[in-house]
ModelCIF file with pLDDT and N, C-alpha, C, O atoms, coordinates in Angstrom:
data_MODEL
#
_entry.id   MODEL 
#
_entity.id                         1 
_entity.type                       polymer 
_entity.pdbx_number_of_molecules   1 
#
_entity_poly.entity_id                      1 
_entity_poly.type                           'polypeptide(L)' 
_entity_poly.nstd_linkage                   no 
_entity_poly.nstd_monomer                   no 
_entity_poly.pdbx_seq_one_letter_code       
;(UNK)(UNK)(UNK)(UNK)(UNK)(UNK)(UNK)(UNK)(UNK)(UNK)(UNK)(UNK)(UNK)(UNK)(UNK)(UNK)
(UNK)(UNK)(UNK)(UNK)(UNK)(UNK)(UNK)(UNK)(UNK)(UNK)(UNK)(UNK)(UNK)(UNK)(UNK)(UNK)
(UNK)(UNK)(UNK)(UNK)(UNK)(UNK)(UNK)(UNK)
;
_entity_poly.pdbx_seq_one_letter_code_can   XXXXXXXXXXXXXXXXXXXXXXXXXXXXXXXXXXXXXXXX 
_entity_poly.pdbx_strand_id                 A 
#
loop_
_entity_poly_seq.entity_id 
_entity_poly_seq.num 
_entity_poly_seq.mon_id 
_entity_poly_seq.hetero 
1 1  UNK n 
1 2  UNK n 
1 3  UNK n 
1 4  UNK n 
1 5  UNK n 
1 6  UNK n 
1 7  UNK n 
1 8  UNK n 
1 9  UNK n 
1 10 UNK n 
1 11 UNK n 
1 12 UNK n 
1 13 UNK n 
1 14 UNK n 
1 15 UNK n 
1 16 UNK n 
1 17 UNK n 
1 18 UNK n 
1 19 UNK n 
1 20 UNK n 
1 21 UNK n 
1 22 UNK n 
1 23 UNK n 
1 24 UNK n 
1 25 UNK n 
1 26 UNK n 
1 27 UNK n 
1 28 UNK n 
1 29 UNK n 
1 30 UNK n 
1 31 UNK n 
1 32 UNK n 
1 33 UNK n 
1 34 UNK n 
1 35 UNK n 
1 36 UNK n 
1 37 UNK n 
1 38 UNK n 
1 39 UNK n 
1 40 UNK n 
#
_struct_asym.id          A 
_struct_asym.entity_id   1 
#
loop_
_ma_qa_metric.id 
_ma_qa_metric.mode 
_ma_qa_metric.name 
_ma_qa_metric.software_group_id 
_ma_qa_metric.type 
1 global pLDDT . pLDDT 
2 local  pLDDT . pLDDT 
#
_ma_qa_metric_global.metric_id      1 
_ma_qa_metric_global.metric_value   88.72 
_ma_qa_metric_global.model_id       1 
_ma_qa_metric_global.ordinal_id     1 
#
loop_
_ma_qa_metric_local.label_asym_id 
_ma_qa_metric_local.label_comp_id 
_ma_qa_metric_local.label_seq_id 
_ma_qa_metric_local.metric_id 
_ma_qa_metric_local.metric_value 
_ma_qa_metric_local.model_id 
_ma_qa_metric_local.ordinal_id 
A UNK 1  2 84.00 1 1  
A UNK 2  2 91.00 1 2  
A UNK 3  2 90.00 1 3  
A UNK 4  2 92.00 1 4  
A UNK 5  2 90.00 1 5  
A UNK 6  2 89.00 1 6  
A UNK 7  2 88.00 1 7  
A UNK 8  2 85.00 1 8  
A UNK 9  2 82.00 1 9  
A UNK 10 2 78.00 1 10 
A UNK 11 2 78.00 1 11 
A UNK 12 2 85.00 1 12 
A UNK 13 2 87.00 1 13 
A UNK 14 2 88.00 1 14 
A UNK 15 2 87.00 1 15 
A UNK 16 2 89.00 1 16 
A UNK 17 2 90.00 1 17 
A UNK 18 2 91.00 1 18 
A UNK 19 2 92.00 1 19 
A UNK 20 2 92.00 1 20 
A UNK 21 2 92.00 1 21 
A UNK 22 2 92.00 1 22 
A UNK 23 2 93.00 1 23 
A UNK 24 2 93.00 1 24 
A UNK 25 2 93.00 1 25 
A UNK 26 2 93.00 1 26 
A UNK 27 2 92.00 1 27 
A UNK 28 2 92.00 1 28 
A UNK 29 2 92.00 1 29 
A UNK 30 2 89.00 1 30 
A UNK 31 2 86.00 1 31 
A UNK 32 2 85.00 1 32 
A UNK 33 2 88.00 1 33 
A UNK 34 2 86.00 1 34 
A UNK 35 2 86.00 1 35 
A UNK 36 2 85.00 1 36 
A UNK 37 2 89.00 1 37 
A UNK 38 2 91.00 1 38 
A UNK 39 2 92.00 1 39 
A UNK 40 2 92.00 1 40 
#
loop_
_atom_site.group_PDB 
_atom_site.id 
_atom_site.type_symbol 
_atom_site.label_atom_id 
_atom_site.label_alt_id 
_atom_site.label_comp_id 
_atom_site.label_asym_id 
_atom_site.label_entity_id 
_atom_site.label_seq_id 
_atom_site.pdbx_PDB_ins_code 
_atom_site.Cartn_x 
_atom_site.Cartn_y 
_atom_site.Cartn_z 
_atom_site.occupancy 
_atom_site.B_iso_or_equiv 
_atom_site.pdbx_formal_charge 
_atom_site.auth_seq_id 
_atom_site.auth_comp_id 
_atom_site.auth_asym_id 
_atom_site.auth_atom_id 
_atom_site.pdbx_PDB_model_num 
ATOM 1   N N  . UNK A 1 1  ? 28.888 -55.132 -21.895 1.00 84.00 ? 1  UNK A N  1 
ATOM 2   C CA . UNK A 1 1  ? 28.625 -55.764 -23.184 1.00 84.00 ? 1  UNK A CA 1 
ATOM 3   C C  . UNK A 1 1  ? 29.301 -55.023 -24.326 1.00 84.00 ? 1  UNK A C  1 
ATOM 4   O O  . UNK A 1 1  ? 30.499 -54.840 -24.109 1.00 84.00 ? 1  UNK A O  1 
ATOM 5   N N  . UNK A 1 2  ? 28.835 -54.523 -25.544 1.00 91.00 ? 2  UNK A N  1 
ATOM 6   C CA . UNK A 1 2  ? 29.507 -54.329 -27.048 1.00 91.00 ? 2  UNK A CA 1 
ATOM 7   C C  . UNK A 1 2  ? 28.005 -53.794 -27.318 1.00 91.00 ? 2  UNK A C  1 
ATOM 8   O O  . UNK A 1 2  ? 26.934 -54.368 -27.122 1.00 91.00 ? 2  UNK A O  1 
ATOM 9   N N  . UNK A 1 3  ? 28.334 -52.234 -27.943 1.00 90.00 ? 3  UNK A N  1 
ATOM 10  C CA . UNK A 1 3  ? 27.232 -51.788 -28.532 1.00 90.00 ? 3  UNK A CA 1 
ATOM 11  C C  . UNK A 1 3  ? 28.224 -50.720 -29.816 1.00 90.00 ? 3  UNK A C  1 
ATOM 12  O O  . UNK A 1 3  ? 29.236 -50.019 -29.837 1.00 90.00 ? 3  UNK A O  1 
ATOM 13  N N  . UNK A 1 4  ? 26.871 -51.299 -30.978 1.00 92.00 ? 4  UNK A N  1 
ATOM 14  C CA . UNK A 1 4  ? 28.034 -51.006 -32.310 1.00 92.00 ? 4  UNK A CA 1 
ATOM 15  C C  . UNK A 1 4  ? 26.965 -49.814 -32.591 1.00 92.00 ? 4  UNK A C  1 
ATOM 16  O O  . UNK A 1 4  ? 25.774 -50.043 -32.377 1.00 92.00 ? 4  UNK A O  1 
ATOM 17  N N  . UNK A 1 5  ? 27.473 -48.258 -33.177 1.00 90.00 ? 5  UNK A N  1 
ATOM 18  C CA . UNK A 1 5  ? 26.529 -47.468 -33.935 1.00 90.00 ? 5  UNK A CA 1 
ATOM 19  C C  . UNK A 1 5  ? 26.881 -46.623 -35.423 1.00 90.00 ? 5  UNK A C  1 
ATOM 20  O O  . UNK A 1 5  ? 27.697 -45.831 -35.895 1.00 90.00 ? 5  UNK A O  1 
ATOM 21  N N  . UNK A 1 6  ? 25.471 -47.509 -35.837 1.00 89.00 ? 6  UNK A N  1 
ATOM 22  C CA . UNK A 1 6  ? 25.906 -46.624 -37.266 1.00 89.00 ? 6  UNK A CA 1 
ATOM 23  C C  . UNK A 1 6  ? 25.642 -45.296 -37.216 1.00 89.00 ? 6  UNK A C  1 
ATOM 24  O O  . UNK A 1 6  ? 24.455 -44.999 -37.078 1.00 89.00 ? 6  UNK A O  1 
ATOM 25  N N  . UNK A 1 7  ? 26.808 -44.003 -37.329 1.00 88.00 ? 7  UNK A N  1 
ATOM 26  C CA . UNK A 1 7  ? 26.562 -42.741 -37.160 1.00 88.00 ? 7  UNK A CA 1 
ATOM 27  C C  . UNK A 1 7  ? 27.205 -41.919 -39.109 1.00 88.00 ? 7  UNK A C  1 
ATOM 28  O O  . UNK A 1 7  ? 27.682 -40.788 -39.208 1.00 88.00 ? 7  UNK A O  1 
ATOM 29  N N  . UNK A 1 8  ? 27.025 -42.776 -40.179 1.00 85.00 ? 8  UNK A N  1 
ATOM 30  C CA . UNK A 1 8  ? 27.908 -42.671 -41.307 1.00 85.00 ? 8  UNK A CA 1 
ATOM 31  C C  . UNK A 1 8  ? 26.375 -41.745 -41.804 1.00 85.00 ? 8  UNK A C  1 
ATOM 32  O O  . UNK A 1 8  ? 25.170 -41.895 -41.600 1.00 85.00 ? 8  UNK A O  1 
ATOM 33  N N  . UNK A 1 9  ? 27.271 -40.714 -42.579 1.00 82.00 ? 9  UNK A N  1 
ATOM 34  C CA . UNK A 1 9  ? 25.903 -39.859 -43.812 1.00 82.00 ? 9  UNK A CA 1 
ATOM 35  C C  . UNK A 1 9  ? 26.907 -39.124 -45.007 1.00 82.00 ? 9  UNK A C  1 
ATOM 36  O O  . UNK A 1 9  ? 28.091 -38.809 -45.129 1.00 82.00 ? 9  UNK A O  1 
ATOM 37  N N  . UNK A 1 10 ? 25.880 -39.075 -45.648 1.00 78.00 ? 10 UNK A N  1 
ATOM 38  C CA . UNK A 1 10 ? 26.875 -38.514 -47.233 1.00 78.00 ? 10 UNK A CA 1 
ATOM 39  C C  . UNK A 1 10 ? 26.501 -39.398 -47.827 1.00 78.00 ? 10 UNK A C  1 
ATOM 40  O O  . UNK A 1 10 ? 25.887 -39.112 -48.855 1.00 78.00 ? 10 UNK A O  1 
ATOM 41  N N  . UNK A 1 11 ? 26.692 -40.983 -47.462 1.00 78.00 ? 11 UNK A N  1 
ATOM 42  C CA . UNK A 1 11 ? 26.917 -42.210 -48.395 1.00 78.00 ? 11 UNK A CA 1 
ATOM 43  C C  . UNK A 1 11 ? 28.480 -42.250 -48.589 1.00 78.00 ? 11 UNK A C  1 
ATOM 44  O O  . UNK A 1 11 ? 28.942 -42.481 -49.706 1.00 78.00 ? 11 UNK A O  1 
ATOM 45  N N  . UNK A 1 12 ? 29.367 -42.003 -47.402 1.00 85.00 ? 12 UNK A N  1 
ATOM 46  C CA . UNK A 1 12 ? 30.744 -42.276 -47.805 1.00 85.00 ? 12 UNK A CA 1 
ATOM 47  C C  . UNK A 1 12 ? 31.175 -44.133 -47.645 1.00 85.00 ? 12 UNK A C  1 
ATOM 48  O O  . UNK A 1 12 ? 31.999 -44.799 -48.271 1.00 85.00 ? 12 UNK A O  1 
ATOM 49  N N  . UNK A 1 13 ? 30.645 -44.348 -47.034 1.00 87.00 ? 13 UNK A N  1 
ATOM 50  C CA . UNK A 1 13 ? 30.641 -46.041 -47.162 1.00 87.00 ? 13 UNK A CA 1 
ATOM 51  C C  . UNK A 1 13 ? 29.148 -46.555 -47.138 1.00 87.00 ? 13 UNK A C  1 
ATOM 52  O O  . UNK A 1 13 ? 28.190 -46.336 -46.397 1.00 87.00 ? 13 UNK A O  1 
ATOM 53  N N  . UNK A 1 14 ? 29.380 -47.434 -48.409 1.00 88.00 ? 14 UNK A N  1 
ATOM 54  C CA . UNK A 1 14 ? 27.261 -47.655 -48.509 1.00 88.00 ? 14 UNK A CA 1 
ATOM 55  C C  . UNK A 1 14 ? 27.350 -48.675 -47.674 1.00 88.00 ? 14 UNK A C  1 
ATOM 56  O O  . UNK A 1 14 ? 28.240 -49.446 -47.312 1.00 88.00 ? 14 UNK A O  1 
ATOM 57  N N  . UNK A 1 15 ? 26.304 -48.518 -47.464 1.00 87.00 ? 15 UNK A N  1 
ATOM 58  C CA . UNK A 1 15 ? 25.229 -49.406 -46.332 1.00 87.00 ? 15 UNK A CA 1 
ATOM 59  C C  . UNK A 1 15 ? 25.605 -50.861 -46.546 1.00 87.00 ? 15 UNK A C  1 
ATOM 60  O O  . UNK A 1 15 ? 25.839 -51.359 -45.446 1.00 87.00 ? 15 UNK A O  1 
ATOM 61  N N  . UNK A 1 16 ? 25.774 -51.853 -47.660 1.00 89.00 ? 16 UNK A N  1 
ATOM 62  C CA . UNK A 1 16 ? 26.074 -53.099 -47.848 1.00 89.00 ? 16 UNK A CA 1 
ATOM 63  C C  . UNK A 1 16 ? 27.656 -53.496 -46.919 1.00 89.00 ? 16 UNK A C  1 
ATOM 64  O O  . UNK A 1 16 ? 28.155 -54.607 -46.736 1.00 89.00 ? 16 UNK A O  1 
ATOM 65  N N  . UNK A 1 17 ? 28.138 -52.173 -46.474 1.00 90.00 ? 17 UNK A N  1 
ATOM 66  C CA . UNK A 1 17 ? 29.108 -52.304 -45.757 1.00 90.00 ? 17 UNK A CA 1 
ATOM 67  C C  . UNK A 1 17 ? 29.410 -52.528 -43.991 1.00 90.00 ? 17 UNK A C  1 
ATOM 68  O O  . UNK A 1 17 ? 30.197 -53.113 -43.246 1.00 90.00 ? 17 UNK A O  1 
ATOM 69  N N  . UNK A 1 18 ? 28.223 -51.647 -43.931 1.00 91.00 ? 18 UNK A N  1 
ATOM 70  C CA . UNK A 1 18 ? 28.314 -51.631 -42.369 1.00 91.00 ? 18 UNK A CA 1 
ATOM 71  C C  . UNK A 1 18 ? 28.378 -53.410 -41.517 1.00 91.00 ? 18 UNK A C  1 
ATOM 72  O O  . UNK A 1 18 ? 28.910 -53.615 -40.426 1.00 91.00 ? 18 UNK A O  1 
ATOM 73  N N  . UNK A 1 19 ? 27.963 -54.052 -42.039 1.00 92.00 ? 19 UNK A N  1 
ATOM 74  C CA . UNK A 1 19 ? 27.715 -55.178 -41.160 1.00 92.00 ? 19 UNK A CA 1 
ATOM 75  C C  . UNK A 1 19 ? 29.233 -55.904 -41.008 1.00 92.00 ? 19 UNK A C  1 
ATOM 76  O O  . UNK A 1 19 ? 29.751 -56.198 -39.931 1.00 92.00 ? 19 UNK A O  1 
ATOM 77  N N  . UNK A 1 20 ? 29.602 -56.041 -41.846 1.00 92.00 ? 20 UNK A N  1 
ATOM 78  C CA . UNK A 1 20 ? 31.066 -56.236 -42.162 1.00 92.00 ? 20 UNK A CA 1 
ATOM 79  C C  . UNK A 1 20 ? 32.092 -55.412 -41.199 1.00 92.00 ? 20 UNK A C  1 
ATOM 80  O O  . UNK A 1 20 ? 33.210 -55.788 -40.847 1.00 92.00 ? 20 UNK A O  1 
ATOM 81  N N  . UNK A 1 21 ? 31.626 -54.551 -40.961 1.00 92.00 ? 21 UNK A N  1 
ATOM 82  C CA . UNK A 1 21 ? 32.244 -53.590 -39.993 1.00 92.00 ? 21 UNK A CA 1 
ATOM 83  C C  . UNK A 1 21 ? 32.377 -54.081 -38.735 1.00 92.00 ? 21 UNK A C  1 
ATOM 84  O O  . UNK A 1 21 ? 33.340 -54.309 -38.003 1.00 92.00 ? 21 UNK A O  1 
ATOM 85  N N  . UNK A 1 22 ? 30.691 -54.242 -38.607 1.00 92.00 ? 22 UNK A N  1 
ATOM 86  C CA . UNK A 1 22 ? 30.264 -54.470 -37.001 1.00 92.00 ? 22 UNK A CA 1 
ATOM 87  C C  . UNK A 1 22 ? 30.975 -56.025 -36.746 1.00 92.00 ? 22 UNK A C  1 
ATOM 88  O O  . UNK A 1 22 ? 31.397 -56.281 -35.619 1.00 92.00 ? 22 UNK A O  1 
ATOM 89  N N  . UNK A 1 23 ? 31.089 -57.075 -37.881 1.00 93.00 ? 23 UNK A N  1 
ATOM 90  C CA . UNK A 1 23 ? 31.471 -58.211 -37.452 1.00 93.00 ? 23 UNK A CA 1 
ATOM 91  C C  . UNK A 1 23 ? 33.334 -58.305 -37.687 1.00 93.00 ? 23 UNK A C  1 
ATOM 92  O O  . UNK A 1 23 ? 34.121 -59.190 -37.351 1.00 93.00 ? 23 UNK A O  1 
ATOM 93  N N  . UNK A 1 24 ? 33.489 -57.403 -38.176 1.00 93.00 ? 24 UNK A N  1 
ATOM 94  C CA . UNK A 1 24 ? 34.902 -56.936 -37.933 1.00 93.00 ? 24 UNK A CA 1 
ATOM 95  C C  . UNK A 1 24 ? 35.076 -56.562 -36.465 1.00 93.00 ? 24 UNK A C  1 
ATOM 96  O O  . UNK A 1 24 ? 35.918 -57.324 -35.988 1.00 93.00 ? 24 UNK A O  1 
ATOM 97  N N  . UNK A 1 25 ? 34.676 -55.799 -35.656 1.00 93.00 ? 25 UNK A N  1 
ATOM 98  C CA . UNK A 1 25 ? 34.739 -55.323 -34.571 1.00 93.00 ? 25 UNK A CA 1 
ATOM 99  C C  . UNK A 1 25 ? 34.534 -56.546 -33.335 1.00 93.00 ? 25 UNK A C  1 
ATOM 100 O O  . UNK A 1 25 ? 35.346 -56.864 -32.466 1.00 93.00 ? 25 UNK A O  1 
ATOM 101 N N  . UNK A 1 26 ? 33.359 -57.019 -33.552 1.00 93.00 ? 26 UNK A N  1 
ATOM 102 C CA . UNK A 1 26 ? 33.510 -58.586 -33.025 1.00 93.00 ? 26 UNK A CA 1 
ATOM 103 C C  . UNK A 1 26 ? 34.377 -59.688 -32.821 1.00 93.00 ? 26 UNK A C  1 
ATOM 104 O O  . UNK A 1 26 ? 34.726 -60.362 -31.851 1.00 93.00 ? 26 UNK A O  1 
ATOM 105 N N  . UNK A 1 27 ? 34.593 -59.664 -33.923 1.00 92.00 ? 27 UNK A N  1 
ATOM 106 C CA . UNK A 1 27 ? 35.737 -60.951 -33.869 1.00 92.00 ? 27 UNK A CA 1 
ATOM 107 C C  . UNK A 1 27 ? 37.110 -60.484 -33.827 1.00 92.00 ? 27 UNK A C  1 
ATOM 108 O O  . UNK A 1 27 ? 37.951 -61.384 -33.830 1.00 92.00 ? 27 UNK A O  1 
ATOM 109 N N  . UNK A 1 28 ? 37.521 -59.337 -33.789 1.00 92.00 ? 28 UNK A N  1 
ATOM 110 C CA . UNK A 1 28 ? 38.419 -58.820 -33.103 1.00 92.00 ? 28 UNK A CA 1 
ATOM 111 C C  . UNK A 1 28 ? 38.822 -58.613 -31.331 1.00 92.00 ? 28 UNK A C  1 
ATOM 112 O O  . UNK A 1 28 ? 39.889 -58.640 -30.718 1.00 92.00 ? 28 UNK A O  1 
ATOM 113 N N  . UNK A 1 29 ? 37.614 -58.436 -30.980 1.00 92.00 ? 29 UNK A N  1 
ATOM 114 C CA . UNK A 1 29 ? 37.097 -58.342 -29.374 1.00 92.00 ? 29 UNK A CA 1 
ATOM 115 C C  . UNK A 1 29 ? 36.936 -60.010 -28.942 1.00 92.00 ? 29 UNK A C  1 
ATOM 116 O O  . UNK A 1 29 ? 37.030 -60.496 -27.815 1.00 92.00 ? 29 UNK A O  1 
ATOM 117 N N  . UNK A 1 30 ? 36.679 -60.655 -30.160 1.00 89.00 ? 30 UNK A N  1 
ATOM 118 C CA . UNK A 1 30 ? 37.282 -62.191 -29.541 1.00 89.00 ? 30 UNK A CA 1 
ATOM 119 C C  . UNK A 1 30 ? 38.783 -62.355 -29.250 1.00 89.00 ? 30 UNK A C  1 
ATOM 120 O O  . UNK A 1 30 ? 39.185 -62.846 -28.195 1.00 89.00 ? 30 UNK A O  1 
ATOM 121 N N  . UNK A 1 31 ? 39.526 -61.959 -30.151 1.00 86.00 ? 31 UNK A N  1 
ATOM 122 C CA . UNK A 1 31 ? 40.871 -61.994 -30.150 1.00 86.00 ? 31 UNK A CA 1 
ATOM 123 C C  . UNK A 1 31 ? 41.878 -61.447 -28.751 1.00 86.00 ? 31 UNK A C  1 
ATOM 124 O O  . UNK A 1 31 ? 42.883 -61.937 -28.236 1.00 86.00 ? 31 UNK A O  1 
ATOM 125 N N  . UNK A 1 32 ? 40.968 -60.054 -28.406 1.00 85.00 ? 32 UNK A N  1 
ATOM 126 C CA . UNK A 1 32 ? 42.121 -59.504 -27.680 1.00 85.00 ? 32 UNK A CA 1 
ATOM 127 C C  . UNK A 1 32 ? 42.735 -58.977 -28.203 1.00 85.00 ? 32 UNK A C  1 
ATOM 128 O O  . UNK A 1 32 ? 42.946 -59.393 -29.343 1.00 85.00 ? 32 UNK A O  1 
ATOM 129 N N  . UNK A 1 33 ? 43.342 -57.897 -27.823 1.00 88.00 ? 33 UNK A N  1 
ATOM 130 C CA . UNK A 1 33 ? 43.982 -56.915 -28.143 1.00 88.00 ? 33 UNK A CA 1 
ATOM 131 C C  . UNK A 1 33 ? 45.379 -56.929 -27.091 1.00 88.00 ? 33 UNK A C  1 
ATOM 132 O O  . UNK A 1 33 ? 46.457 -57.311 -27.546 1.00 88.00 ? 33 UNK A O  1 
ATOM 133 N N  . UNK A 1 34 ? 45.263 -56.518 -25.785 1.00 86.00 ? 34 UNK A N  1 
ATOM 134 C CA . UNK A 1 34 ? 46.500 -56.299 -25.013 1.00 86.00 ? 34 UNK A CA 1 
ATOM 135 C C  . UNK A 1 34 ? 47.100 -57.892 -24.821 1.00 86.00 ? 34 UNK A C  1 
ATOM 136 O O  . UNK A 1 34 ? 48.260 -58.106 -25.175 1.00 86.00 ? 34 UNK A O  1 
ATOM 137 N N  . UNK A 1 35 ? 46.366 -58.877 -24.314 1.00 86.00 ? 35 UNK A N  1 
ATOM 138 C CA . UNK A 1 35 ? 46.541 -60.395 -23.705 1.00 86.00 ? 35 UNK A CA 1 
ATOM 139 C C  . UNK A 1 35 ? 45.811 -61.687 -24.602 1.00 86.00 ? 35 UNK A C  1 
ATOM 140 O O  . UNK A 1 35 ? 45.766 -62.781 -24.039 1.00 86.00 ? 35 UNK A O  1 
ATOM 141 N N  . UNK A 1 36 ? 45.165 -61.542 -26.182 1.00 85.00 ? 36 UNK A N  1 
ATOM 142 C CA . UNK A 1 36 ? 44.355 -62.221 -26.144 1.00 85.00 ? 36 UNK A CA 1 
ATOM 143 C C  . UNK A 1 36 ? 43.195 -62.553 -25.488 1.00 85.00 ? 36 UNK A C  1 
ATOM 144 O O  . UNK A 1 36 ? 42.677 -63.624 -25.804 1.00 85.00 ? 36 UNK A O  1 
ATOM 145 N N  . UNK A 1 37 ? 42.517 -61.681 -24.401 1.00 89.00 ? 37 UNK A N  1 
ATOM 146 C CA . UNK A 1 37 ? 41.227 -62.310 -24.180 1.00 89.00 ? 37 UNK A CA 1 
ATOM 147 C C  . UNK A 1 37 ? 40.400 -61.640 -24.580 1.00 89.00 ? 37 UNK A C  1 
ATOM 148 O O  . UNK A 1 37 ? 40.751 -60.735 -25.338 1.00 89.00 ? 37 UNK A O  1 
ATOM 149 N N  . UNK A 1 38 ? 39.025 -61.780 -24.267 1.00 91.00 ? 38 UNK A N  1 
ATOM 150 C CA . UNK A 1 38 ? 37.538 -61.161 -24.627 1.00 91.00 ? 38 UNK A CA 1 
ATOM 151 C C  . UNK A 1 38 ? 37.352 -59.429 -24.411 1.00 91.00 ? 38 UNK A C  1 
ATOM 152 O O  . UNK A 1 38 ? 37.440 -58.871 -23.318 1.00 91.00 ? 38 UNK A O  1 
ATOM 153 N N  . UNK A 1 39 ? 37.125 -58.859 -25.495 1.00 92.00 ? 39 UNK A N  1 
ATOM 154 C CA . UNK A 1 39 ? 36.911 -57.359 -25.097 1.00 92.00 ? 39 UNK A CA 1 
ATOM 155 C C  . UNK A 1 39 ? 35.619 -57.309 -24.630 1.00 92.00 ? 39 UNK A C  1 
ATOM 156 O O  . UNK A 1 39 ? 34.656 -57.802 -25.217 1.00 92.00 ? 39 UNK A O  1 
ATOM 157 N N  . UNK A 1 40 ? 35.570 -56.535 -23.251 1.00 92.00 ? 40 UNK A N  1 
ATOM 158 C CA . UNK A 1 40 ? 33.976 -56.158 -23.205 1.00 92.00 ? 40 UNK A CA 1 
ATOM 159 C C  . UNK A 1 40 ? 33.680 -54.757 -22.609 1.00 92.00 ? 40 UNK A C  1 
ATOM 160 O O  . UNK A 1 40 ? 32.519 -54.357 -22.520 1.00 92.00 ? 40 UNK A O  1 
#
């Protein structure tokens, strides 16, 4: 499967950010990377 972790402290990227991240990471792993298919 896909397991995302928030490991961020300081406050170098605030929190209103992370999700954006995680669904960045997602829909990238739809895309494919080497062939276009599903990252898992």
């Amino acid at each position: 499967g896909f397991e995302f972790q928030d490991k961020l402290f300081g406050g170098s990227v605030p929190r209103q950010y992370v999700p954006a991240v995680e669904k960045g990471c997602r829909e990238t792993m739809e895309e494919g990377v080497l062939a276009g298919y599903p990252v898992v």
